[in-house]
Structure formats: structure tokens, C-alpha cells
C-alpha atoms as a PDB file:
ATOM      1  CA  UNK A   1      22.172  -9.570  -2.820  1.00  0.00           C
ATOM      2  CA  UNK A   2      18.354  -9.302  -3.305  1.00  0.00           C
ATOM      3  CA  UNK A   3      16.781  -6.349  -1.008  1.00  0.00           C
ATOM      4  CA  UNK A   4      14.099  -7.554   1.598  1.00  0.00           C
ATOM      5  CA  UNK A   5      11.260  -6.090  -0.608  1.00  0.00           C
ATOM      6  CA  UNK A   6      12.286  -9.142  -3.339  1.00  0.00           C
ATOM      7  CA  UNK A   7      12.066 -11.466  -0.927  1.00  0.00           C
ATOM      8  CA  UNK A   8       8.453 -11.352   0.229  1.00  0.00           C
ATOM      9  CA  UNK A   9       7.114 -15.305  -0.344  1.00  0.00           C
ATOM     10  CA  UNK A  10       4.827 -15.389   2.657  1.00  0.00           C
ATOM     11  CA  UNK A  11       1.868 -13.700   1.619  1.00  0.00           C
ATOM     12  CA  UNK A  12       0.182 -10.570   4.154  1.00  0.00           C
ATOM     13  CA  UNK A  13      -2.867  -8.838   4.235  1.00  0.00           C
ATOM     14  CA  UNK A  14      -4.138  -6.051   6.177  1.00  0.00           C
ATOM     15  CA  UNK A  15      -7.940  -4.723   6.407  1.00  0.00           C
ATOM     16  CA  UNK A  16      -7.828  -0.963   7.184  1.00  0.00           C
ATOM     17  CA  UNK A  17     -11.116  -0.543   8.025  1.00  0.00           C
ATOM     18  CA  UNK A  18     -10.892   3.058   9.339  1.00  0.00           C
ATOM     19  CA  UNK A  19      -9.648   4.049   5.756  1.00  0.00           C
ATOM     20  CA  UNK A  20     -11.749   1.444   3.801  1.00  0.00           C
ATOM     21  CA  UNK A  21      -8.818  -0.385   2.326  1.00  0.00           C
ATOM     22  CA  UNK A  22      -7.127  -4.087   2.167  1.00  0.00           C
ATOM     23  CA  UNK A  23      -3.629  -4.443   1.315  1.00  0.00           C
ATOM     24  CA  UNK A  24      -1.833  -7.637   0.266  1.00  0.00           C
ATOM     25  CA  UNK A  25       2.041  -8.176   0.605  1.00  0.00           C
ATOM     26  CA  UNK A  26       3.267  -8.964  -3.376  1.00  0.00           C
ATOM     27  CA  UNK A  27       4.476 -12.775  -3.438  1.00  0.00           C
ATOM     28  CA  UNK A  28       4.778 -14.364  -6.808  1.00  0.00           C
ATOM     29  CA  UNK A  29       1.251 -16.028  -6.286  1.00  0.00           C
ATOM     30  CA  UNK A  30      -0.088 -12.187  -6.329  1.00  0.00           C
ATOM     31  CA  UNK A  31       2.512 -10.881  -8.927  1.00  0.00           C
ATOM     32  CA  UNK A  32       0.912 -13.288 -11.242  1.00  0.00           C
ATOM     33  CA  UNK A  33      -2.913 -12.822 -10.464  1.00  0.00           C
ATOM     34  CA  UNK A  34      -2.730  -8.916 -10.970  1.00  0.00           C
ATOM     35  CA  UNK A  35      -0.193  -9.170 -13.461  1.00  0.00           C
ATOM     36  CA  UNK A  36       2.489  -7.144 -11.651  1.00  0.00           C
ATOM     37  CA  UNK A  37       5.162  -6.152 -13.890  1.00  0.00           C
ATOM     38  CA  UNK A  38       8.283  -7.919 -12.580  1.00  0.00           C
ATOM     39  CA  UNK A  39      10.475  -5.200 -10.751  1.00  0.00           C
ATOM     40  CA  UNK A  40       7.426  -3.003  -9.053  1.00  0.00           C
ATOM     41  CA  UNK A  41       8.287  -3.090  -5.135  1.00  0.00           C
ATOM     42  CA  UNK A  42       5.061  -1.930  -3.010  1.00  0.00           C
ATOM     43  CA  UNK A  43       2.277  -3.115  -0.951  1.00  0.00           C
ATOM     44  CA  UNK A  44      -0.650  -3.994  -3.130  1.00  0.00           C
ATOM     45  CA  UNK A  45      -4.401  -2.140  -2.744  1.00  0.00           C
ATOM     46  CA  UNK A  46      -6.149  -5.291  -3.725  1.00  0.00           C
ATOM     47  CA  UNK A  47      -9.818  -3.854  -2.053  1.00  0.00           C
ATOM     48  CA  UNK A  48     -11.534  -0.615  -1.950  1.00  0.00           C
ATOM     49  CA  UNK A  49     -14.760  -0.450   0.474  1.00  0.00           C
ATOM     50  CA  UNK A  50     -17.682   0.463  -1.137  1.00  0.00           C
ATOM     51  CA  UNK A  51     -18.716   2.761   1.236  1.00  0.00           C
ATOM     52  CA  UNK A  52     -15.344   5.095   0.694  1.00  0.00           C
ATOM     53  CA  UNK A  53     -14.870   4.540  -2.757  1.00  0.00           C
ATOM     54  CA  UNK A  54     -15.961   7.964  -3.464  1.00  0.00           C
ATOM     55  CA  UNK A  55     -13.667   9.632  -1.480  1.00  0.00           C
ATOM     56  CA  UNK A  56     -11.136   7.483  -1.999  1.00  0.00           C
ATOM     57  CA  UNK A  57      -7.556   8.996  -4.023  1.00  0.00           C
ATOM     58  CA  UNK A  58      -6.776   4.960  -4.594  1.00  0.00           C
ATOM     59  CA  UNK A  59      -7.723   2.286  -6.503  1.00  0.00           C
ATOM     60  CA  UNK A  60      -7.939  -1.551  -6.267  1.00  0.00           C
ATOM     61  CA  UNK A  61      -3.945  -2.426  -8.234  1.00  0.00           C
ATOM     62  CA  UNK A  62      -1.938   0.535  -6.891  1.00  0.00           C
ATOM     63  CA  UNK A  63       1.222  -0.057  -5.240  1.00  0.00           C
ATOM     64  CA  UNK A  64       1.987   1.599  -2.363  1.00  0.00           C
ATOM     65  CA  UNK A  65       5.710   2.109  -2.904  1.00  0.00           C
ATOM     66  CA  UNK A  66       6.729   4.634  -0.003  1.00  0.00           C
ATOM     67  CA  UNK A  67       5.051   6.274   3.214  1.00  0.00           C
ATOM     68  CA  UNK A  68       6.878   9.530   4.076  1.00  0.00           C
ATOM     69  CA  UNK A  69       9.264   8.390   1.670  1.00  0.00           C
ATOM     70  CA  UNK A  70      10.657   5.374   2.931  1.00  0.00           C
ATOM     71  CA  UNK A  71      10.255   1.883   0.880  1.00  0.00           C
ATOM     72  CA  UNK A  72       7.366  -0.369   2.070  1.00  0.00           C
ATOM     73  CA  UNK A  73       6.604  -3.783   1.161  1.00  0.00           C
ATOM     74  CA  UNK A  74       4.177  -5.404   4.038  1.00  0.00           C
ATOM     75  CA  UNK A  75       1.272  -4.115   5.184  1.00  0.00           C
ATOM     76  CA  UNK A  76       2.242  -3.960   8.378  1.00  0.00           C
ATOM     77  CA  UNK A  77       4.749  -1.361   7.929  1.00  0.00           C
ATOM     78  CA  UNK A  78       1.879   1.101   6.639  1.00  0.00           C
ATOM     79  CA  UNK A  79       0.113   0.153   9.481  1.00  0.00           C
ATOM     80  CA  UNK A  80       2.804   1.168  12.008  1.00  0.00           C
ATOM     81  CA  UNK A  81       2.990   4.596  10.197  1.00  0.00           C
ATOM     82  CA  UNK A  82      -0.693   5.245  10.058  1.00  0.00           C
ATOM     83  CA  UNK A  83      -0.758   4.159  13.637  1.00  0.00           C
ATOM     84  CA  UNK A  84       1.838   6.303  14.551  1.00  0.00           C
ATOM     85  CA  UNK A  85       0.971   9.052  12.888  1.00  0.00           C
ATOM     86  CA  UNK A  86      -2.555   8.724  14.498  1.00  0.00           C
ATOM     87  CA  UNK A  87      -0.597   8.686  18.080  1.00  0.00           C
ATOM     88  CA  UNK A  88       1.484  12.019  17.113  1.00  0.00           C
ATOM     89  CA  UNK A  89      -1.611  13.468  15.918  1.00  0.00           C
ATOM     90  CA  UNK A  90      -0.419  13.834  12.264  1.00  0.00           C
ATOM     91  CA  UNK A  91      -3.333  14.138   9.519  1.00  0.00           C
ATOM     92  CA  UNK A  92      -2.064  12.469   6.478  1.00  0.00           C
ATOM     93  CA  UNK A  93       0.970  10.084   5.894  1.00  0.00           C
ATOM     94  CA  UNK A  94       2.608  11.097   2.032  1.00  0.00           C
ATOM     95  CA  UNK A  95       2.513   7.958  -0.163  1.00  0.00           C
ATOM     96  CA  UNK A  96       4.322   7.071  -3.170  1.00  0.00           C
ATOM     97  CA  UNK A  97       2.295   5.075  -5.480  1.00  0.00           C
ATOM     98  CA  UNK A  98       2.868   3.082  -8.507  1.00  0.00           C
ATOM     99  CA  UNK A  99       0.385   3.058 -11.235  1.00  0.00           C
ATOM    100  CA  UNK A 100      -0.502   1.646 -14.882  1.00  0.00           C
ATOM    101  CA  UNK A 101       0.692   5.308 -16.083  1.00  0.00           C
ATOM    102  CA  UNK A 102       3.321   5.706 -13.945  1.00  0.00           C
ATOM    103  CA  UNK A 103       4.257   7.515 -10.354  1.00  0.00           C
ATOM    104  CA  UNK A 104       2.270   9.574  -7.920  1.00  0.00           C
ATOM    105  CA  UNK A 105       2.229  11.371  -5.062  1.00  0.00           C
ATOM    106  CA  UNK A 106      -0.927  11.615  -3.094  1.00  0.00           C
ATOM    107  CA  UNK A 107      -2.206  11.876   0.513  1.00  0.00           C
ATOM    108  CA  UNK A 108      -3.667   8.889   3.190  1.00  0.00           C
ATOM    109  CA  UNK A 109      -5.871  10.361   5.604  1.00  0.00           C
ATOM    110  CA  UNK A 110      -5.214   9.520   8.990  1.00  0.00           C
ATOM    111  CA  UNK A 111      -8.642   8.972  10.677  1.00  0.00           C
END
């Protein structure tokens, strides 16, 4: 049996504007515009805000694979961990991302 992550067909997008980043949910329509090997599980950065590139750890075709190590694969479930980190006053969720060159660990500021 497929897991949940595989079965994403309805596309999603989320516009964190605190953090100056859109995500995208990966259907097949997405997999196929940014080439997404077949296999990588994550929430897509498809936008970085100009105004935070600088500052900015991410870049536009990372895959957000885990927050505080559990599997994502809609933007809304990064949402509900920024947002409730932001309640319990945490600074930074730990994210797992996927890259061209392989896997990293790196910070999101929680603003």
C-alpha cells in the first residue's frame, strides 16, 4: 500500500509571508514542471520573496522532507508546526531538506 505522501493529486499551496516563502504540495503536474526525481517525498519551495532572499537558508526547488523530524507532504502541515511553535514560543522548527546534492539539515525561523 502506497503511503499518504504518494498519494498527493490535489495540488496545495501555501504563502508564508512572515518567512517570505510559497510552498506547493508535489502532484504529478508539479513533479513534472520542476523535474522531481520520482521517489522524493516533501513539500516543494517553489517561491522565495525578494525581500528575504538574502537571509534566506532555502532556495526556490528544495523539498521540505521533515519538520522536527516527522514526514511532511502539504503545506499545511508546516504551517501547523510553525504556528505552533509560534504559540509555544519556540524559535526555529528543524527541517529536513532534499536537495540537487543531496540531504540537509537546517533551521526555519519562527517569526
Amino acid at each position: 500500500m502506497k503511503p499518504p505522501s504518494w498519494k498527493v493529486s490535489k495540488g496545495a499551496v501555501i504563502a508564508f509571508t512572515e518567512i517570505g516563502i510559497t510552498l506547493a504540495a508535489v502532484t504529478p503536474k508539479i513533479r513534472k514542471r520542476f523535474d522531481i526525481r520520482w521517489g522524493s517525498i516533501g513539500v516543494l519551495v517553489t517561491l522565495i520573496d525578494p525581500d528575504f532572499v538574502g537571509r534566506m537558508l532555502l532556495k526556490r526547488g528544495d523539498m521540505i522532507v521533515q519538520i522536527n523530524q516527522k514526514p511532511v507532504w502539504q503545506p499545511q502541515q508546516i504551517r501547523d508546526a510553525y504556528d505552533a511553535a509560534k504559540k509555544d514560543g519556540r524559535k526555529q522548527l528543524l527541517m529536513l531538506v532534499e536537495r540537487v546534492n543531496g540531504y540537509e539539515f537546517m533551521m526555519l525561523p519562527v517569526k
